[in-house]
N, C-alpha and C. Protein backbone atom coordinates (compact mmCIF):
# COMPACT_ATOMS: atom_id res chain seq x y z
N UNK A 1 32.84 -35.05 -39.65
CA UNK A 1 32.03 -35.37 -38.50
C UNK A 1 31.00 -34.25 -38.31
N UNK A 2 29.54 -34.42 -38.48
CA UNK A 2 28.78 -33.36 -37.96
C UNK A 2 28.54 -32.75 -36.92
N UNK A 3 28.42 -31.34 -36.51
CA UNK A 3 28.33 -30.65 -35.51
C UNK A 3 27.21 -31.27 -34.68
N UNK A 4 27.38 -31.54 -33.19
CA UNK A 4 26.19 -31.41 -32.29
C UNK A 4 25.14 -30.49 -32.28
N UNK A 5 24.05 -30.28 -32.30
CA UNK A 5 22.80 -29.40 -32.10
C UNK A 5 23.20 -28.93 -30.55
N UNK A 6 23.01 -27.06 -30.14
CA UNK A 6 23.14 -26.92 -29.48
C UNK A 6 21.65 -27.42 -28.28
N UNK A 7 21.94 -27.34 -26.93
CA UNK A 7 21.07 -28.15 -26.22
C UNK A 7 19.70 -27.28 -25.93
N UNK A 8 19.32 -26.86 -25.84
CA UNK A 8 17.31 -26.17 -25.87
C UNK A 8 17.26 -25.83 -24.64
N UNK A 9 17.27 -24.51 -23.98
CA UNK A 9 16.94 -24.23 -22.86
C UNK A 9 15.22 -24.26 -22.89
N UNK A 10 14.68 -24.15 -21.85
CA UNK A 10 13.20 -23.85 -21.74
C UNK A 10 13.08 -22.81 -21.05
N UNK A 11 12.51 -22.14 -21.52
CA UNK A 11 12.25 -21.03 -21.03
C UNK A 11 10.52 -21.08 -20.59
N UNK A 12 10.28 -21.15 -19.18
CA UNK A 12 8.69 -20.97 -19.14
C UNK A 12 8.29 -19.95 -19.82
N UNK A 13 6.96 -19.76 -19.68
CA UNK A 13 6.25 -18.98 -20.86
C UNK A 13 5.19 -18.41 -19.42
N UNK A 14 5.17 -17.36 -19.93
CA UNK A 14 5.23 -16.00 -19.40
C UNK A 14 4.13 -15.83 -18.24
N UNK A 15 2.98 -16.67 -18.57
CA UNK A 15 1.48 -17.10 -17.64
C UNK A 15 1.73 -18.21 -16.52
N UNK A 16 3.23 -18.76 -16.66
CA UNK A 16 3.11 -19.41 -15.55
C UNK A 16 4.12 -18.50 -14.11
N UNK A 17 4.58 -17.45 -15.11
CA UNK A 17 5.04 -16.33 -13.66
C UNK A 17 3.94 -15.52 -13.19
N UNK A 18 3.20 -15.63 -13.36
CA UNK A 18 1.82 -14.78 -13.13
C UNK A 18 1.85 -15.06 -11.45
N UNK A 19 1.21 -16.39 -10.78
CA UNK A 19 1.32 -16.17 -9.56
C UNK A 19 2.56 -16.11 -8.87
N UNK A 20 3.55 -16.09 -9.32
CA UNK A 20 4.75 -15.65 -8.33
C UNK A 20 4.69 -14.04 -8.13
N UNK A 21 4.56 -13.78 -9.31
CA UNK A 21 4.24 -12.04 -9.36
C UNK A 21 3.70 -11.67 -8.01
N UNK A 22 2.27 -12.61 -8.42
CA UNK A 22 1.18 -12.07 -7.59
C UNK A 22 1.24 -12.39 -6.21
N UNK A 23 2.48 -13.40 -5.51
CA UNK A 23 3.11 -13.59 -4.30
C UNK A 23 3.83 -12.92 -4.06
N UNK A 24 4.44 -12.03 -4.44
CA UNK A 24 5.64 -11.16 -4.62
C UNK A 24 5.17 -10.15 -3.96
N UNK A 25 4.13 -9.46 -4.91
CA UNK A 25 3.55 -8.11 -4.86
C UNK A 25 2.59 -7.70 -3.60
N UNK A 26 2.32 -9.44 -3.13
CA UNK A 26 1.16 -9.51 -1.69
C UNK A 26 2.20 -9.25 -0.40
N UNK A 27 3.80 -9.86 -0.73
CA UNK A 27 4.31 -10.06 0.36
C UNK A 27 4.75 -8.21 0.36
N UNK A 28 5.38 -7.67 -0.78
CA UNK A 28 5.65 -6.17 -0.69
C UNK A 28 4.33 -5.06 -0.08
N UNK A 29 3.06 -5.49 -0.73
CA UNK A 29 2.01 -4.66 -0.13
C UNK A 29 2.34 -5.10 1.21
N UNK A 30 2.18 -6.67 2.02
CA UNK A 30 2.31 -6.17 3.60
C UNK A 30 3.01 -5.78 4.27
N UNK A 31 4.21 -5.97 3.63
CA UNK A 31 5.28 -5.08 4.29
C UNK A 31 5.24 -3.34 4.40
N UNK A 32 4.49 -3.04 3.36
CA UNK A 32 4.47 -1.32 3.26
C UNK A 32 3.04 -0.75 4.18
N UNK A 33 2.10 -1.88 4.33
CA UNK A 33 0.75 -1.57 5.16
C UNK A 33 1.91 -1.93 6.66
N UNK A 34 2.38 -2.89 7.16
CA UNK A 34 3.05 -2.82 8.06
C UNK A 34 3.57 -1.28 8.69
N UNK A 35 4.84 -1.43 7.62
CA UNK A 35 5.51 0.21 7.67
C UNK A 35 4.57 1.55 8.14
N UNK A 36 3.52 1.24 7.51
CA UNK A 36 2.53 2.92 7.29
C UNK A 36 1.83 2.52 9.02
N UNK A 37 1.49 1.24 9.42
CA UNK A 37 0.71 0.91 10.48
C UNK A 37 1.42 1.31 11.78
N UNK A 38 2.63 1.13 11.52
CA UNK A 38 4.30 1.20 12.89
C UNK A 38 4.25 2.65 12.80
N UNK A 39 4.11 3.14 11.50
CA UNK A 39 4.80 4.94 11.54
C UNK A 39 3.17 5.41 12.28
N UNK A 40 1.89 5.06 11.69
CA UNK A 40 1.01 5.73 12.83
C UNK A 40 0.76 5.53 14.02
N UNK A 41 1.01 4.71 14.57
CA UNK A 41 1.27 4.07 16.15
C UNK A 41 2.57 4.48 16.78
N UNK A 42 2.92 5.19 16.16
CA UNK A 42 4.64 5.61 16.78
C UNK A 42 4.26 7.48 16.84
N UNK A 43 3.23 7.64 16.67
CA UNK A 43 2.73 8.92 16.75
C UNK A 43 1.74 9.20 17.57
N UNK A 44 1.83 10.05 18.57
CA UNK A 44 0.35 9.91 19.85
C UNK A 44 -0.75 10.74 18.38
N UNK A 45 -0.27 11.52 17.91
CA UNK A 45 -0.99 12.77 17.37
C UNK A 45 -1.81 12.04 16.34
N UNK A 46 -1.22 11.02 15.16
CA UNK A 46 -1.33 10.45 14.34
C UNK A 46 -2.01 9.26 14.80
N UNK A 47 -1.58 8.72 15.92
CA UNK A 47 -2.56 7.13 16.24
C UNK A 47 -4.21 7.88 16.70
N UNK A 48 -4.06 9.15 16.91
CA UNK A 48 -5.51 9.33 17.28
C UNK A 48 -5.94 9.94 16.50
N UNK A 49 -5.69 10.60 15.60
CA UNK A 49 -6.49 10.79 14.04
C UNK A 49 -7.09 9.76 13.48
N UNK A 50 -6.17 8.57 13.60
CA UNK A 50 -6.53 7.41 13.01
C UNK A 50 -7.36 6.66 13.63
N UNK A 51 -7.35 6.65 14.91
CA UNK A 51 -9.01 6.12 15.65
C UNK A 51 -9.94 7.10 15.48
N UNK A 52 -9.50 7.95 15.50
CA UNK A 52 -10.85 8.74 14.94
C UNK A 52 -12.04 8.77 13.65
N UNK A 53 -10.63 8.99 13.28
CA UNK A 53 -11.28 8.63 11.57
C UNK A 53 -11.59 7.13 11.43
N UNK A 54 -11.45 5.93 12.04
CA UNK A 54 -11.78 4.86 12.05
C UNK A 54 -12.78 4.74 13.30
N UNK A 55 -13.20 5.62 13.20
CA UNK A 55 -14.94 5.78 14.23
C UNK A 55 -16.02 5.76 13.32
N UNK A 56 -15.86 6.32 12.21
CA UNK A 56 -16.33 6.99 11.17
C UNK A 56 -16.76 5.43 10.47
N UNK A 57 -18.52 5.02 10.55
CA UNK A 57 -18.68 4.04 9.80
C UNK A 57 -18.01 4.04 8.34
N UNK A 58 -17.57 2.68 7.44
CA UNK A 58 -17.18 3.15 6.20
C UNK A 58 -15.77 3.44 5.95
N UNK A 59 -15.11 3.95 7.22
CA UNK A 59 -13.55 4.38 7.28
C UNK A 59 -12.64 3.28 8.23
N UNK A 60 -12.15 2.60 7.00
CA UNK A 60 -11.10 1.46 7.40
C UNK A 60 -9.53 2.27 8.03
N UNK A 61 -8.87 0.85 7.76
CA UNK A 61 -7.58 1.25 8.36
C UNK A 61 -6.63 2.20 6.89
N UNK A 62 -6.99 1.53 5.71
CA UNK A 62 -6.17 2.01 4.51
C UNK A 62 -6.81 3.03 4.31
N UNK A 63 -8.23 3.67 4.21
CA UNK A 63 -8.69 5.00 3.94
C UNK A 63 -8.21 6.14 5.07
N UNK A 64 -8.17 5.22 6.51
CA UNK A 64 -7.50 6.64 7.26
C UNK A 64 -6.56 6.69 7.10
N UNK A 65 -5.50 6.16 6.60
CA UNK A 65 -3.85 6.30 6.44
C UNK A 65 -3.76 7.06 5.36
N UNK A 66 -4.41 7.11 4.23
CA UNK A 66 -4.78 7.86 3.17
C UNK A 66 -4.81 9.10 3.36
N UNK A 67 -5.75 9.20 4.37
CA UNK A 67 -6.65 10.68 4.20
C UNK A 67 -4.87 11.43 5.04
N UNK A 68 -4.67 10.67 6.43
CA UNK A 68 -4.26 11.19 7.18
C UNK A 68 -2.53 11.84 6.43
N UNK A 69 -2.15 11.20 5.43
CA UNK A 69 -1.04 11.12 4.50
C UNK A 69 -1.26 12.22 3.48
N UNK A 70 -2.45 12.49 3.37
CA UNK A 70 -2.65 12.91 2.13
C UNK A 70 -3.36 14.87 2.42
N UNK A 71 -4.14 14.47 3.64
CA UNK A 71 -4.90 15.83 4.36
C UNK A 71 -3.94 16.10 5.78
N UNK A 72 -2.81 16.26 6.06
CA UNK A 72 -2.11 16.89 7.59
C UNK A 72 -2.94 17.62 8.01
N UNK A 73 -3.87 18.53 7.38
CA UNK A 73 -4.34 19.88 7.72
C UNK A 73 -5.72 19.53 8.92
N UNK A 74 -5.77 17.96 8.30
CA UNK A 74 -7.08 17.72 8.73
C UNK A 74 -7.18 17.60 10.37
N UNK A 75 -8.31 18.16 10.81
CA UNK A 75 -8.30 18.41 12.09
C UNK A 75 -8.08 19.66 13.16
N UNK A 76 -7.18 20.74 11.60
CA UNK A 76 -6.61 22.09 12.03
C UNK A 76 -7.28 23.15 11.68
N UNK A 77 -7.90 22.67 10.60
CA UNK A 77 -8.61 23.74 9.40
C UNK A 77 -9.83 23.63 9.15
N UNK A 78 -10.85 24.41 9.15
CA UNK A 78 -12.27 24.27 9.11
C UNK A 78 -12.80 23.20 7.68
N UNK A 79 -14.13 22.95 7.28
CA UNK A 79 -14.47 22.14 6.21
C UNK A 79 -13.79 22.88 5.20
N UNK A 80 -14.46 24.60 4.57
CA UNK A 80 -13.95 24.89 3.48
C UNK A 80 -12.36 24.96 3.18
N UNK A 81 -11.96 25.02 4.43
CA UNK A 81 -10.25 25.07 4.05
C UNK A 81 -9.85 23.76 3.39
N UNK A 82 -10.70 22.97 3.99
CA UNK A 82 -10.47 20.96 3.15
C UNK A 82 -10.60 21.20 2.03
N UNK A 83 -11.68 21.82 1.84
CA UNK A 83 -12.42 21.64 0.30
C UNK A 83 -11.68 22.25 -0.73
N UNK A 84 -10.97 23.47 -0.60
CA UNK A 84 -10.33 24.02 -0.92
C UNK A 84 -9.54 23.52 -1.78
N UNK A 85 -8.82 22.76 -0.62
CA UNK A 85 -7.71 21.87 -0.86
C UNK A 85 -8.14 20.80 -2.10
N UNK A 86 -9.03 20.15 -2.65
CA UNK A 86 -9.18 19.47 -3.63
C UNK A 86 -9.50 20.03 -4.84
């Protein structure tokens, strides 16, 4: 009696996970812009750096969270002490 052929899974092919990825990765970015948005609003010191620096034509909400994450000093320390710093 001959053996049965085993049965063929399918495996999608690899371009049709592309937009789940890319749903995935939108829902994780808003959750972490969330996070960063709660932690500067939960700060008097920090929510007003961040209106500040979002006075500043050109300076969104993700460039001041940046700067403000990235420069603490800023606000304490004259220009060259910034500059320094890069």
């Amino acid at each position: 009696m001959p053996k049965s052929l085993p049965a063929l899974r399918i495996i999608p092919h690899p371009s049709s996970l592309i937009p789940l990825e890319i749903e995935t990765l939108d829902e994780q970015r808003k959750e972490i812009d969330d996070t960063i948005d709660l932690t500067l609003k939960s700060s008097p010191i920090w929510r007003t750096q961040d209106e500040l620096l979002q006075s500043f034509k050109g300076i969104g909400p993700a460039t001041a969270s940046a700067l403000i994450a990235a420069l603490p000093e800023l606000g304490r320390v004259n220009r060259r002490e910034i500059a320094s710093l890069a």
